[in-house]
C-alpha atoms as a PDB file:
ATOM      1  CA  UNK A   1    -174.229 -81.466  -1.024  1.00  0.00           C
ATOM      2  CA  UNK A   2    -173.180 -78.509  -3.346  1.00  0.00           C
ATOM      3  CA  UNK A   3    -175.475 -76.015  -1.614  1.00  0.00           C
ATOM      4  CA  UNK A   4    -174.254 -76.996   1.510  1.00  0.00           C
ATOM      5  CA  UNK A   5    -170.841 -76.161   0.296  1.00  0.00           C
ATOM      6  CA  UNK A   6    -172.477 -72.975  -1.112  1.00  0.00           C
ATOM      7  CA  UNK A   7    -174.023 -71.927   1.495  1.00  0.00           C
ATOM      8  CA  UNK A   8    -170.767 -72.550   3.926  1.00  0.00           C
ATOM      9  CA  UNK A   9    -169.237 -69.760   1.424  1.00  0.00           C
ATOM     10  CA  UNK A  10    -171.387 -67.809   1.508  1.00  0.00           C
ATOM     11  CA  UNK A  11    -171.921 -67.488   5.160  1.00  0.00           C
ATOM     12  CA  UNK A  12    -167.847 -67.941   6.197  1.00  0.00           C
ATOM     13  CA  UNK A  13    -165.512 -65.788   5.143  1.00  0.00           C
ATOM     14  CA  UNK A  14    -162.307 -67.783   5.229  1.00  0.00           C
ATOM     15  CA  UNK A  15    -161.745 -71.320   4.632  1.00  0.00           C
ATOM     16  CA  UNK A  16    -161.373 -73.966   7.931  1.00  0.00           C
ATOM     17  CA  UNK A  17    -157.473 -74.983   8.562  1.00  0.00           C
ATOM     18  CA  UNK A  18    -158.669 -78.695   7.250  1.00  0.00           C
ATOM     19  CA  UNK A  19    -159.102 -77.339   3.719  1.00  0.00           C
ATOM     20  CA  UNK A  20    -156.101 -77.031   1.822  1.00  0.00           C
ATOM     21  CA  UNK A  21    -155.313 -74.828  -1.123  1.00  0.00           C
ATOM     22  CA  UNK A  22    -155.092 -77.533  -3.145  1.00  0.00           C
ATOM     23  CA  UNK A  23    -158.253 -79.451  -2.437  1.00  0.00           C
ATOM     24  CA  UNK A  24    -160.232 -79.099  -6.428  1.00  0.00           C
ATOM     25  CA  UNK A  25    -164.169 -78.656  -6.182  1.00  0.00           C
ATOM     26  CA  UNK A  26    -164.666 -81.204  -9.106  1.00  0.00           C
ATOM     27  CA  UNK A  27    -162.180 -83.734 -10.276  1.00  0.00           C
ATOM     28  CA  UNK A  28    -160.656 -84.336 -13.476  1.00  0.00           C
ATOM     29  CA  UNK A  29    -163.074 -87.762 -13.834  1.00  0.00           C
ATOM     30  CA  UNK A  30    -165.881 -85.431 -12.740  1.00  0.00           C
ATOM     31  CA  UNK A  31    -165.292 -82.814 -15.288  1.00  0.00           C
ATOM     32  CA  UNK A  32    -165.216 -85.667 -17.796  1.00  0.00           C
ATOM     33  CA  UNK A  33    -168.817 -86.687 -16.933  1.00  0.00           C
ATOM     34  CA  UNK A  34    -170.069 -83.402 -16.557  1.00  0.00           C
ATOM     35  CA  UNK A  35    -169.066 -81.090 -19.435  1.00  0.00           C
ATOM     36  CA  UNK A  36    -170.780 -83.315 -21.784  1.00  0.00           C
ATOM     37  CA  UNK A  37    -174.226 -83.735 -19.703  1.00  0.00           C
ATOM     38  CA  UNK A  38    -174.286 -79.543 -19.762  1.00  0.00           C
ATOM     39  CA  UNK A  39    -173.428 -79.547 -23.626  1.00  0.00           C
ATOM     40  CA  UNK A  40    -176.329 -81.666 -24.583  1.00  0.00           C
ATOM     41  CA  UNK A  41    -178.389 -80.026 -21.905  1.00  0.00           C
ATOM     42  CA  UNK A  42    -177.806 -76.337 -23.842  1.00  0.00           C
ATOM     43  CA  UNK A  43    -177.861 -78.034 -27.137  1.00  0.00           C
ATOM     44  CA  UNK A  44    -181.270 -79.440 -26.502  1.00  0.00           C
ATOM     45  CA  UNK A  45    -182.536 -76.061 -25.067  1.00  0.00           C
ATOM     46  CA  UNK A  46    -181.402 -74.074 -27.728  1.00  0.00           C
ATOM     47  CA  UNK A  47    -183.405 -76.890 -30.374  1.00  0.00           C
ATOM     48  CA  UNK A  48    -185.417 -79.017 -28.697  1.00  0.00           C
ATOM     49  CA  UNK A  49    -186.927 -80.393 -32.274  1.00  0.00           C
ATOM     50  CA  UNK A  50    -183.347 -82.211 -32.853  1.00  0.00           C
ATOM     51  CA  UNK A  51    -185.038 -85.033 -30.436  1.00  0.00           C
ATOM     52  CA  UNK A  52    -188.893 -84.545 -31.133  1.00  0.00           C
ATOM     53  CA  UNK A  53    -189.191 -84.024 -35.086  1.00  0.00           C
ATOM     54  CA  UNK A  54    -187.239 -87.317 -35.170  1.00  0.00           C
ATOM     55  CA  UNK A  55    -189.288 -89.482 -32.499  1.00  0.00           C
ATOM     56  CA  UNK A  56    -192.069 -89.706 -34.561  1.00  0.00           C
ATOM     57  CA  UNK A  57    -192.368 -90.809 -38.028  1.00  0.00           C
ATOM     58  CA  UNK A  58    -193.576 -88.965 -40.395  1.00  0.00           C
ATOM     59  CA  UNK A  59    -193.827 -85.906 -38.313  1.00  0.00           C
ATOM     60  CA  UNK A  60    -197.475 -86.642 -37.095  1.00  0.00           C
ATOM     61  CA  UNK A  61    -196.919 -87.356 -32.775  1.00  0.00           C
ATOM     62  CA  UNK A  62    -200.303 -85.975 -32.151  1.00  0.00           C
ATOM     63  CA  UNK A  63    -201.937 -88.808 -34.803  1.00  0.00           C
ATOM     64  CA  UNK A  64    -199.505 -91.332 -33.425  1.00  0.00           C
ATOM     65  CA  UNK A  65    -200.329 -90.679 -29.649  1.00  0.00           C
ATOM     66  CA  UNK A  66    -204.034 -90.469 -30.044  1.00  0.00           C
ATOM     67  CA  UNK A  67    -203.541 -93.668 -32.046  1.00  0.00           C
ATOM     68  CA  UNK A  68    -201.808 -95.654 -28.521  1.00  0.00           C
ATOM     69  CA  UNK A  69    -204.829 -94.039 -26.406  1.00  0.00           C
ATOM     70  CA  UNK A  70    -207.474 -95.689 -28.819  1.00  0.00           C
END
């Protein structure tokens, strides 16, 4: 839906006369969802390890996974 939207900007140069000034591309409740899905998004691509270092114990996933396939 947001590429569509996109691409309608891209390709028009002025907004239709059903849009008004006012209209917000993401609400308040949206922004609320959002911001913190892209902070732990960056947060885990800047160190990834914060997740896997701790989903393993003792630091040994290859030993544990080859353990499940046995």
């Amino acid at each position: 839906m947001y590429m569509l939207r996109l691409i309608s900007a891209v390709l028009h140069e002025a907004r239709g006369s059903t849009v008004p000034d006012e209209a917000l591309d993401l609400r308040p409740g949206e922004l609320a969802l959002l911001v913190p899905l892209v902070g732990i998004l960056l947060a885990l691509s800047a160190w990834p390890a914060g997740i896997s270092h701790h989903s393993f114990a003792r630091d040994a996933p290859t030993q544990q996974v080859e353990a499940q396939f046995r």
